[in-house]
Protein backbone atom coordinates (compact mmCIF):
# COMPACT_ATOMS: atom_id res chain seq x y z
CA UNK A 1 -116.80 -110.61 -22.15
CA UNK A 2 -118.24 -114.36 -22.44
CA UNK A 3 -122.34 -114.80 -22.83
CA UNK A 4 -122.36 -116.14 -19.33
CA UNK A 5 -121.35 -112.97 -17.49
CA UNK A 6 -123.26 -110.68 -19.67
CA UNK A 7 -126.32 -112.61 -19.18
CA UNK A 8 -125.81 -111.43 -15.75
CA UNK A 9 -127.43 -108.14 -14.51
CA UNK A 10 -125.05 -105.11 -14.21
CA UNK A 11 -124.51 -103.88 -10.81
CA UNK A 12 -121.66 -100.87 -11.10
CA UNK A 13 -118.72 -99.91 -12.60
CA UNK A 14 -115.60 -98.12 -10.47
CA UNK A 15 -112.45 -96.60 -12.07
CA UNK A 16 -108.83 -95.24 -10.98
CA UNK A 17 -106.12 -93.79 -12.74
CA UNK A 18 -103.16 -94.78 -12.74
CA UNK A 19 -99.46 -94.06 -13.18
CA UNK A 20 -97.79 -96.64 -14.51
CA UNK A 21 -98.02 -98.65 -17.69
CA UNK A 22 -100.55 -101.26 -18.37
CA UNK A 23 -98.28 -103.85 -17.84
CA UNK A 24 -97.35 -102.75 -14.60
CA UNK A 25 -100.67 -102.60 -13.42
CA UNK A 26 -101.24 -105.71 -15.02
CA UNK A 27 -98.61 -107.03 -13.10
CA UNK A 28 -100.11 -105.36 -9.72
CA UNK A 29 -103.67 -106.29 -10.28
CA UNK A 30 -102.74 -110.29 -10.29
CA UNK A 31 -100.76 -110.23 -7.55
CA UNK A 32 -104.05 -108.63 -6.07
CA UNK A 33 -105.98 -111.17 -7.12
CA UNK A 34 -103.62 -113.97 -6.44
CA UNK A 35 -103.14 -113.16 -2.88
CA UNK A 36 -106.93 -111.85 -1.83
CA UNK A 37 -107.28 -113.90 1.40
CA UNK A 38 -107.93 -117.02 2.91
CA UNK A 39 -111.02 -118.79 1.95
CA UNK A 40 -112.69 -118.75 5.12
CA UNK A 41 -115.76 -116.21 3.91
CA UNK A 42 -115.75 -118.38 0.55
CA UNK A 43 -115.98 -121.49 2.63
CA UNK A 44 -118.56 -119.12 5.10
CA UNK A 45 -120.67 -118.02 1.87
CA UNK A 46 -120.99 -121.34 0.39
CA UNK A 47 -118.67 -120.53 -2.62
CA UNK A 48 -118.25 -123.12 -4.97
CA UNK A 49 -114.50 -121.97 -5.74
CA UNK A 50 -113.10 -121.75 -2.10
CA UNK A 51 -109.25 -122.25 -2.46
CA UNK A 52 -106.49 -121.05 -5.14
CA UNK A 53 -105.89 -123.81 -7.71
CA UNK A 54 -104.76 -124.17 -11.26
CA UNK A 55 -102.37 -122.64 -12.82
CA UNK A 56 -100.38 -119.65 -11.91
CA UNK A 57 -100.33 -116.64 -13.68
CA UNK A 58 -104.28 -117.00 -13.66
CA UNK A 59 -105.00 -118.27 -16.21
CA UNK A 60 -108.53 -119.96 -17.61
CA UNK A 61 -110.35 -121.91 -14.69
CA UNK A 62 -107.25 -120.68 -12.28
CA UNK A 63 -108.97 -120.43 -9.01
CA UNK A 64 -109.31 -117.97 -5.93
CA UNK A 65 -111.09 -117.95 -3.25
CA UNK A 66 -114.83 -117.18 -4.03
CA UNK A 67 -113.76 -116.79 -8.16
CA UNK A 68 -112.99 -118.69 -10.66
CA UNK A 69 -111.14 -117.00 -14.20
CA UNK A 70 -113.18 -116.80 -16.71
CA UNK A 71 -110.85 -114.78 -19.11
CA UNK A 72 -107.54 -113.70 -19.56
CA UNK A 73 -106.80 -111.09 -22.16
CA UNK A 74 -103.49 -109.89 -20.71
CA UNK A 75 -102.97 -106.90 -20.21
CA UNK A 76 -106.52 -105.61 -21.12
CA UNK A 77 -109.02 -107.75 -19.21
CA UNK A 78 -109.59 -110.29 -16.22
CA UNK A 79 -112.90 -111.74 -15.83
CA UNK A 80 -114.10 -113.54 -12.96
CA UNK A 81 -117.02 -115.24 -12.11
CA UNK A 82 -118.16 -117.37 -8.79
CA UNK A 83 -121.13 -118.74 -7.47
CA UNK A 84 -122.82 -119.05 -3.41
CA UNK A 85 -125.49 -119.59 -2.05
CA UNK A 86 -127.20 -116.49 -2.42
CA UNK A 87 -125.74 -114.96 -6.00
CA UNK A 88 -123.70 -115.54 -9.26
CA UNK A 89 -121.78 -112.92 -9.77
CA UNK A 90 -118.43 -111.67 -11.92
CA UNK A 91 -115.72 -109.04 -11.63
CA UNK A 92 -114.85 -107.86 -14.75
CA UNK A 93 -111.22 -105.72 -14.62
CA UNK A 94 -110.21 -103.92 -17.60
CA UNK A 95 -107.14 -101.96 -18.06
CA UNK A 96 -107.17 -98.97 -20.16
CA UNK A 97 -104.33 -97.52 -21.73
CA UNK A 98 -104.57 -93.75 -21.05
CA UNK A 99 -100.24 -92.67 -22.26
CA UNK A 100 -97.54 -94.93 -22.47
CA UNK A 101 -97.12 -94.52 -18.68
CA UNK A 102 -100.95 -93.86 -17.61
CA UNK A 103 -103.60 -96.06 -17.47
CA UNK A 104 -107.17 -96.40 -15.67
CA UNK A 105 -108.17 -99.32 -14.52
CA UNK A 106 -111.84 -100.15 -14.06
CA UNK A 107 -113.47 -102.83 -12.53
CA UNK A 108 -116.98 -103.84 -13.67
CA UNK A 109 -119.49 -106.02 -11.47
CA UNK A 110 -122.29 -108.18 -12.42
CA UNK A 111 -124.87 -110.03 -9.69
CA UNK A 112 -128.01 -111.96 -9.65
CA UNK A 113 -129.36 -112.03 -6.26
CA UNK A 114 -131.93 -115.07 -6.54
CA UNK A 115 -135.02 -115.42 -3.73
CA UNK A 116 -135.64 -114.29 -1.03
CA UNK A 117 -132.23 -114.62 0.89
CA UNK A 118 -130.77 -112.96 -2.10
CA UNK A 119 -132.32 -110.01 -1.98
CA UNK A 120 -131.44 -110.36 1.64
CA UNK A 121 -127.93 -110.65 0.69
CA UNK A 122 -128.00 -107.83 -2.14
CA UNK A 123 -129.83 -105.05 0.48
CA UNK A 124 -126.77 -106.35 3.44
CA UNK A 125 -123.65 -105.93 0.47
CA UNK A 126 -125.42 -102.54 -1.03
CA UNK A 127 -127.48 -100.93 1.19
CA UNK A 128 -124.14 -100.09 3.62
CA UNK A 129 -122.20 -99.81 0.89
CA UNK A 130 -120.05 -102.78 1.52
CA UNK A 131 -119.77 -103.56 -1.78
CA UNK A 132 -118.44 -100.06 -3.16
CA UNK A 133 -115.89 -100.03 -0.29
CA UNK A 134 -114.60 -103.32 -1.12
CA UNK A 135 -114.24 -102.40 -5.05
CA UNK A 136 -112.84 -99.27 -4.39
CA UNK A 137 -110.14 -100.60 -1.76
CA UNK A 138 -109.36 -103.49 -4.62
CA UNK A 139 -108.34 -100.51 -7.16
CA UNK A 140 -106.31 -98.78 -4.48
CA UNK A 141 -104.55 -101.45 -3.59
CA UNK A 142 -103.58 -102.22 -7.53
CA UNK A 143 -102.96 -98.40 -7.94
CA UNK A 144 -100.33 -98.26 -5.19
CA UNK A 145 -98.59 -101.41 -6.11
CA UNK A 146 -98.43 -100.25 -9.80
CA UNK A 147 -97.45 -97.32 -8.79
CA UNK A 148 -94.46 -98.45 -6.40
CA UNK A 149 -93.51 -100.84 -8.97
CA UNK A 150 -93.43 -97.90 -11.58
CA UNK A 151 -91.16 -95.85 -9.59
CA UNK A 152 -88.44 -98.35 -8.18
CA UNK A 153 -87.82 -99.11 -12.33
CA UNK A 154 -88.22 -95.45 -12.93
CA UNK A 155 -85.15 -94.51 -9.95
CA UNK A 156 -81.80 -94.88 -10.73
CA UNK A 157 -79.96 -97.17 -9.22
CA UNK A 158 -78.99 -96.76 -5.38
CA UNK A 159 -75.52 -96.55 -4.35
CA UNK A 160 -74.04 -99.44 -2.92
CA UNK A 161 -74.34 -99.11 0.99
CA UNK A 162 -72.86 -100.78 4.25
CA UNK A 163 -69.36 -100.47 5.13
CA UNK A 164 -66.46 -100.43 2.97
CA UNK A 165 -64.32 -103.98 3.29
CA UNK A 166 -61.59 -103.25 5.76
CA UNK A 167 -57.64 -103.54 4.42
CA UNK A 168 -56.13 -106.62 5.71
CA UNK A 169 -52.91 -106.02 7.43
CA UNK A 170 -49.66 -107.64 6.56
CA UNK A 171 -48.49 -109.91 8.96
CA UNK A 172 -44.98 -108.35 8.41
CA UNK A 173 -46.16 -106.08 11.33
C-alpha cells in the first residue's frame, strides 16, 4: 500500500471466502468495480473522480466514479483512493489465496472525515451502518460472480440443444 493511503486513518476491514481461484475473483472483482454505477452520487458528493476514464483493465489513474486506482498488483491487490467534499478516503481489496480453488477476499477502508461536516458525514455513513452494508454487498457481489464464473468452467460441456436439422426431400417425389 502507497504512503498516501496509509497516512490515512483505518476505518474497518471486511472479508469473504471464496470458491474460486484468485484469478477468477480477480476477474469478478473488476468487473465490480468497472461497472459500480453512474456517477450521479459522485457528481452529488462533490467527488473529484466522477466518471470512468483511462484505461481499461484498471489500471494506474483508471477512473470510476467517486475512485481513482491507485494500485494494481493483479491478482493480489486493488487500491483505490477518492476525494469529496467531506473525506479522503481508499478501498483497499486484497485477494488471498486460501487452495488452488479458494480464496478470501478482503476489502480494507481508510477515511479522514475533516470539520465539522465531516464528522457529520462520518456519524450519517457509520452510525446506520451504511457503510458496512455497502462493503459487505461489494464482497457478495464479487463472491457470486467468482463463483458462477468458477462453476460454468468447472461443468462439462452442455449438449448441443434445439431441434435436429430436418432431411431435405428429394424432389424425385
Amino acid at each position: 500500500m502507497s504512503r498516501a493511503l496509509e497516512s490515512l486513518p483505518y476505518v474497518d476491514e471486511h472479508a469473504v471466502t471464496i470458491e474460486a481461484g484468485r484469478e477468477v475473483a480477480w476477474l469478478a472483482l473488476r468487473r465490480m468495480v468497472e461497472t459500480a454505477g453512474p456517477g450521479r452520487f459522485a457528481r452529488f458528493l462533490g467527488c473529484l473522480d466522477t466518471a470512468a476514464s483511462g484505461p481499461r483493465p484498471l489500471a494506474e489513474w483508471s477512473t470510476v466514479p467517486g475512485f481513482h486506482v491507485v494500485m494494481v498488483d493483479r491478482p493480489r491487490e486493488l487500491a483505490l483512493a477518492g476525494r469529496h467534499r467531506y473525506s479522503d478516503y481508499a478501498l483497499v481489496f486484497r485477494l488471498d489465496e486460501l487452495a488452488p480453488k479458494r480464496c478470501r477476499l478482503r476489502a480494507e477502508t481508510r477515511a479522514l472525515f475533516p470539520g465539522t461536516m465531516g464528522a457529520v458525514y462520518r456519524a450519517l455513513l457509520m452510525g446506520p451502518g451504511l457503510h458496512v452494508l455497502a462493503t459487505r454487498r461489494m464482497l457478495r457481489t464479487v463472491r457470486r460472480d467468482a463463483e458462477r464464473a468458477a462453476a460454468r468452467a468447472a461443468a462439462p460441456p452442455a449438449p448441443a440443444r434445439g431441434r435436429m436439422p430436418r432431411r431435405r426431400r428429394s424432389a424425385s417425389r
